[in-house]
C-alpha atoms as a PDB file:
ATOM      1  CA  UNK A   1      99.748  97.660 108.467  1.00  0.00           C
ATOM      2  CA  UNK A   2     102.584  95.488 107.745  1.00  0.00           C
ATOM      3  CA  UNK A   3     105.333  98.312 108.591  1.00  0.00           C
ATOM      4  CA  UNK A   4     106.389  96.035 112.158  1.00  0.00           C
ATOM      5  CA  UNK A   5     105.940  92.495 110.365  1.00  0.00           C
ATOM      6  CA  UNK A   6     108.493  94.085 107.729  1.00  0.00           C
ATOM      7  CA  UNK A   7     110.467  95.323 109.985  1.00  0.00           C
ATOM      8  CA  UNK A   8     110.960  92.292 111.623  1.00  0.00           C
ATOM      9  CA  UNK A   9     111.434  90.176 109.032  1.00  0.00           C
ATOM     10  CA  UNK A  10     114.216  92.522 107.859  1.00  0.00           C
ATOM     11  CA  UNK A  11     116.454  92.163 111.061  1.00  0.00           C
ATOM     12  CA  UNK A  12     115.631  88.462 111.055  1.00  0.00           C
ATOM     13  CA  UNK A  13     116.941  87.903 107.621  1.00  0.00           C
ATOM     14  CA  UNK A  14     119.553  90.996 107.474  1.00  0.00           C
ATOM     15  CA  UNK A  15     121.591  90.483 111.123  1.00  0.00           C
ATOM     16  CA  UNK A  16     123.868  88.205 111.760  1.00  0.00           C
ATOM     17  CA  UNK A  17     122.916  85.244 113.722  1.00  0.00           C
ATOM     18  CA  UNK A  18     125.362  84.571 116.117  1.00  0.00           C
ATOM     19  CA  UNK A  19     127.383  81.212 115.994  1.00  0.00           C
ATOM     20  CA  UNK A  20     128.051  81.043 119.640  1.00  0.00           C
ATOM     21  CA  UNK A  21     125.697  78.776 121.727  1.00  0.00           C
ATOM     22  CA  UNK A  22     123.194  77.780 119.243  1.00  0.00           C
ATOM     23  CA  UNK A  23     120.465  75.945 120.791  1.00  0.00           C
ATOM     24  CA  UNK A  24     118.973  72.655 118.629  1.00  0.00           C
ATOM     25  CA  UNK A  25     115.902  73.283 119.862  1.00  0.00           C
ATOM     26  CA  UNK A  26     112.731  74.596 117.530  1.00  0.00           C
ATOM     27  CA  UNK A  27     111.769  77.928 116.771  1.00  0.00           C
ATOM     28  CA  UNK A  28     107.880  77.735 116.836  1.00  0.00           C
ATOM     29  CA  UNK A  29     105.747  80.674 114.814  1.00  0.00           C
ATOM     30  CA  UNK A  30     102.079  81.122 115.809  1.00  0.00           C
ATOM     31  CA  UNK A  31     100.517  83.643 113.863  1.00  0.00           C
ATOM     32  CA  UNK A  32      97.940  83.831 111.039  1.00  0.00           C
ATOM     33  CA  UNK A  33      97.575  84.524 107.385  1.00  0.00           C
ATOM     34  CA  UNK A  34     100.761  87.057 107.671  1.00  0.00           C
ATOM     35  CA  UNK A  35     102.328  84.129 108.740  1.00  0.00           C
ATOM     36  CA  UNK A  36     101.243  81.322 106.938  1.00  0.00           C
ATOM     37  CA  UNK A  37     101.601  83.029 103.700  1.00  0.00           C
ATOM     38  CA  UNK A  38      98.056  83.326 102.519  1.00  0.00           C
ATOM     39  CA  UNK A  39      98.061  83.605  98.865  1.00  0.00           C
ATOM     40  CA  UNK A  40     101.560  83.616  97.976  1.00  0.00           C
ATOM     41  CA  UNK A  41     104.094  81.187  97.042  1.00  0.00           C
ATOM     42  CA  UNK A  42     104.775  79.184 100.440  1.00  0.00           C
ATOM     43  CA  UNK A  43     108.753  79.634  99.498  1.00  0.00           C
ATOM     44  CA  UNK A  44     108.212  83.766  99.780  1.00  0.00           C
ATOM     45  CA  UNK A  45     106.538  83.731 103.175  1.00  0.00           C
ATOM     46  CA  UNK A  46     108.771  85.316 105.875  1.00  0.00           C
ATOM     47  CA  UNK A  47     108.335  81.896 108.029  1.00  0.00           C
ATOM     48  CA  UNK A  48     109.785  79.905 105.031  1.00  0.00           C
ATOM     49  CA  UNK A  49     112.789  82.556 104.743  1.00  0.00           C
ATOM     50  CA  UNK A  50     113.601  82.367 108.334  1.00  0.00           C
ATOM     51  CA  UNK A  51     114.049  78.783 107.887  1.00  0.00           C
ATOM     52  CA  UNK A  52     115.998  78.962 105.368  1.00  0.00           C
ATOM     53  CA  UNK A  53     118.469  81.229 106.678  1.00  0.00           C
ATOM     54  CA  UNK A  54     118.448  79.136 109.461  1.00  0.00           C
ATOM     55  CA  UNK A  55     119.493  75.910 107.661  1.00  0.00           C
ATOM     56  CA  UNK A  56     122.277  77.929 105.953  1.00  0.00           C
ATOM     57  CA  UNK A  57     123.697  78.978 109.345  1.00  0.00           C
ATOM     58  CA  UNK A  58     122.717  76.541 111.768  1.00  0.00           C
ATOM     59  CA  UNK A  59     120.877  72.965 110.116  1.00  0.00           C
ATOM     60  CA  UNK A  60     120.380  71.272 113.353  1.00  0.00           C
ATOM     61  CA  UNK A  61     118.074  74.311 114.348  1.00  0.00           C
ATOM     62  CA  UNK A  62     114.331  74.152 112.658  1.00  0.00           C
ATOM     63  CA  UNK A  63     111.287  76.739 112.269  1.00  0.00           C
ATOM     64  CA  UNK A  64     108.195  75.567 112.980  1.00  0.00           C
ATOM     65  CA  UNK A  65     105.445  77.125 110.942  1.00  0.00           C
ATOM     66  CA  UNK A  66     102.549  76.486 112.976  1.00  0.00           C
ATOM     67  CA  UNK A  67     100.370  79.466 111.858  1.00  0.00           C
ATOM     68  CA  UNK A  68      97.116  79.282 110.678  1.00  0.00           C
ATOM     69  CA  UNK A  69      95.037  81.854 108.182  1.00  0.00           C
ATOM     70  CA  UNK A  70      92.215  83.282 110.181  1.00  0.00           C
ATOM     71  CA  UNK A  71      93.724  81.989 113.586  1.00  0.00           C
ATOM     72  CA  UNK A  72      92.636  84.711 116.156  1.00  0.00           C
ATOM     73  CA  UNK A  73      94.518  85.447 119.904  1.00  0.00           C
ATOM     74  CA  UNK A  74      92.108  82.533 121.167  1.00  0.00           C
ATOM     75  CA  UNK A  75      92.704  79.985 118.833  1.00  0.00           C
ATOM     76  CA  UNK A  76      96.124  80.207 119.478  1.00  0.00           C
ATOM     77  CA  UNK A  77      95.606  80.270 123.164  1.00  0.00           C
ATOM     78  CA  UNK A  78      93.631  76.973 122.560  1.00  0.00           C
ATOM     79  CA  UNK A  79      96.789  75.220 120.806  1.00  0.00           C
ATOM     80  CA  UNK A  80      99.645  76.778 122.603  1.00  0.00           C
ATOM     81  CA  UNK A  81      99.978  74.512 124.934  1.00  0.00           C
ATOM     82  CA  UNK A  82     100.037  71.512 122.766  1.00  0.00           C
ATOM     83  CA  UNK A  83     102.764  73.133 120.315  1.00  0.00           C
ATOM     84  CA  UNK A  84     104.826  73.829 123.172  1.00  0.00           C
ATOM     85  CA  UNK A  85     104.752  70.263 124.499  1.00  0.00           C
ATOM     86  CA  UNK A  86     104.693  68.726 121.227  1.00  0.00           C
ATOM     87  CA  UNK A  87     108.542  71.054 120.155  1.00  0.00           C
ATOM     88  CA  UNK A  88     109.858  72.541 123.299  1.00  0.00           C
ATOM     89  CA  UNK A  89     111.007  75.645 121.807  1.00  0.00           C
ATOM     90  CA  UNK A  90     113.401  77.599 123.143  1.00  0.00           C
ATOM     91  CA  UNK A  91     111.721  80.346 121.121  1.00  0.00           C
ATOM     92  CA  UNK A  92     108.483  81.447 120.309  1.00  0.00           C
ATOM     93  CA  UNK A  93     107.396  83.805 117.349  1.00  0.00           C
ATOM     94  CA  UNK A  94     104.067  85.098 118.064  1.00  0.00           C
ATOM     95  CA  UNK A  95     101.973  86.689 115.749  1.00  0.00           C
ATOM     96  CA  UNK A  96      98.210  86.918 116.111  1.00  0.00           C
ATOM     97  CA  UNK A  97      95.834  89.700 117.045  1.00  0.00           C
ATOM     98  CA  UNK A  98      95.002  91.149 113.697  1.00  0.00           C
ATOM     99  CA  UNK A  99      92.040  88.587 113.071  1.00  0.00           C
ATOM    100  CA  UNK A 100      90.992  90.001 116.316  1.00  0.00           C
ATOM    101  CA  UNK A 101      90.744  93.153 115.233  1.00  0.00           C
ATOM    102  CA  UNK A 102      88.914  92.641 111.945  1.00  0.00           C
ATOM    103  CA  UNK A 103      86.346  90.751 113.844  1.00  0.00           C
ATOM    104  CA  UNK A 104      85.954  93.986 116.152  1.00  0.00           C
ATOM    105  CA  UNK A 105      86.426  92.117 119.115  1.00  0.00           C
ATOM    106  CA  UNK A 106      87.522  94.574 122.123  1.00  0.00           C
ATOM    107  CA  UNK A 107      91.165  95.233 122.577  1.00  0.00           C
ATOM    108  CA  UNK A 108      91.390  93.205 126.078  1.00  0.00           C
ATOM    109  CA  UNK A 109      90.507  90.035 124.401  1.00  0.00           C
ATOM    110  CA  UNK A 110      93.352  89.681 122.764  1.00  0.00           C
ATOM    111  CA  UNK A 111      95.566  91.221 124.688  1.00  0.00           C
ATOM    112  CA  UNK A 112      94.605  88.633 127.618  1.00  0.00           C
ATOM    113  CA  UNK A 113      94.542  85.783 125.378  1.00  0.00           C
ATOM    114  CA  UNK A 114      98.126  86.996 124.242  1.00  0.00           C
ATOM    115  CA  UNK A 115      98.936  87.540 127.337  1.00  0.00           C
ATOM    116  CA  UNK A 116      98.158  84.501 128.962  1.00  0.00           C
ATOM    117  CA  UNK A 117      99.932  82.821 125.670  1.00  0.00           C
ATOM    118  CA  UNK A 118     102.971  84.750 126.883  1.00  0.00           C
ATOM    119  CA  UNK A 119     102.975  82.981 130.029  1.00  0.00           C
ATOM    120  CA  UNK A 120     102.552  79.565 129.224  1.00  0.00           C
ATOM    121  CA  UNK A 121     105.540  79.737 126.606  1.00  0.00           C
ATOM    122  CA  UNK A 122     108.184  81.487 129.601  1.00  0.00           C
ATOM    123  CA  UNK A 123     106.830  78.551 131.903  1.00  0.00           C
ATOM    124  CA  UNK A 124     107.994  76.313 129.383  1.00  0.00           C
ATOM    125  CA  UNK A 125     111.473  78.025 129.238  1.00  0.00           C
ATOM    126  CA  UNK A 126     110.720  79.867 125.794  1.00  0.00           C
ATOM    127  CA  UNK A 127     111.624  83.512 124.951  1.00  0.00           C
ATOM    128  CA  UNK A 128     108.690  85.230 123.301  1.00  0.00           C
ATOM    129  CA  UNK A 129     108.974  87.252 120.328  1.00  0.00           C
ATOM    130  CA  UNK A 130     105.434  89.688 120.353  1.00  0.00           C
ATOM    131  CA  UNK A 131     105.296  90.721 116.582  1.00  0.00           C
ATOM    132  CA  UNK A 132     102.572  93.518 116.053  1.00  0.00           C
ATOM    133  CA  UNK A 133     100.758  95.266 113.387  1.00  0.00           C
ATOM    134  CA  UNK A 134      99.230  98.397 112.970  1.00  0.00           C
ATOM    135  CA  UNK A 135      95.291  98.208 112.117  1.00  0.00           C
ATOM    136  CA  UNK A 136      93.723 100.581 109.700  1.00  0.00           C
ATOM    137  CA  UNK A 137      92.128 103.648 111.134  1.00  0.00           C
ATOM    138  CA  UNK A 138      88.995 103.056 109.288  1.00  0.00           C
ATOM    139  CA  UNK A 139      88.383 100.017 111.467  1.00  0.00           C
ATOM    140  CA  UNK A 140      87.271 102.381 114.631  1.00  0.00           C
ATOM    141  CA  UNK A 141      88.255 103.868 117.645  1.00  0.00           C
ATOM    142  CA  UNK A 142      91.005 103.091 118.908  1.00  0.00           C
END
């Protein structure tokens, strides 16, 4: 389940960021518990690592943590556009869905509400970055 957020989180922390063009502006995180770092020290959460490399190799750039435990694809559509106005990131880490799924809600909820989160964040001149999980098989049908 946590094979792609791992995955992730490895090439975040492992490659190089490049020193070239740095933008100042915000990198904003909207996920969930995964990101949030439900039940574990706040300093080992991926969120709190990427900002940390991130001081180390550029200060003037910050990570916004604004994830949530239990925030579904909705809630986040609800406060999207707020975070967006509020930093005006260049960048947007999105991670939400699997609350979705463990409520059994139907696969095109989410993936409208994601969608239409995906939208508002390239109107507002921020690259999305659509982190995804694998759900257990014993939760259904696909």
């Amino acid at each position: 389940m946590f094979r792609i957020l791992l995955l992730i989180l490895l090439v975040l922390l492992q490659a190089p960021i490049a020193r070239a063009d740095v933008s100042t502006s915000p990198i904003v995180v909207l996920g969930d518990s995964l990101s949030a770092a439900y039940r574990i020290a706040p300093e080992s959460g991926w969120v709190n690592l990427l900002q940390q490399r991130m001081q180390a190799q550029h200060p003037a750039r910050n990570v916004i943590n604004a994830s949530i435990s239990g925030e579904t694809s909705a809630g986040g559509l609800a406060r999207i556009s707020a975070l967006l106005s509020e930093h005006k990131p260049d960048i947007l880490v999105l991670e939400l869905g699997a609350n979705d799924a463990l409520r059994g809600l139907p696969i095109a909820t989410p993936r409208a509400n994601l969608s239409k989160i995906i939208v508002l964040a390239r109107h507002a001149g921020a690259k999305v970055l659509l982190v995804g999980i694998e759900i257990p098989v014993n939760y259904g049908p696909q």
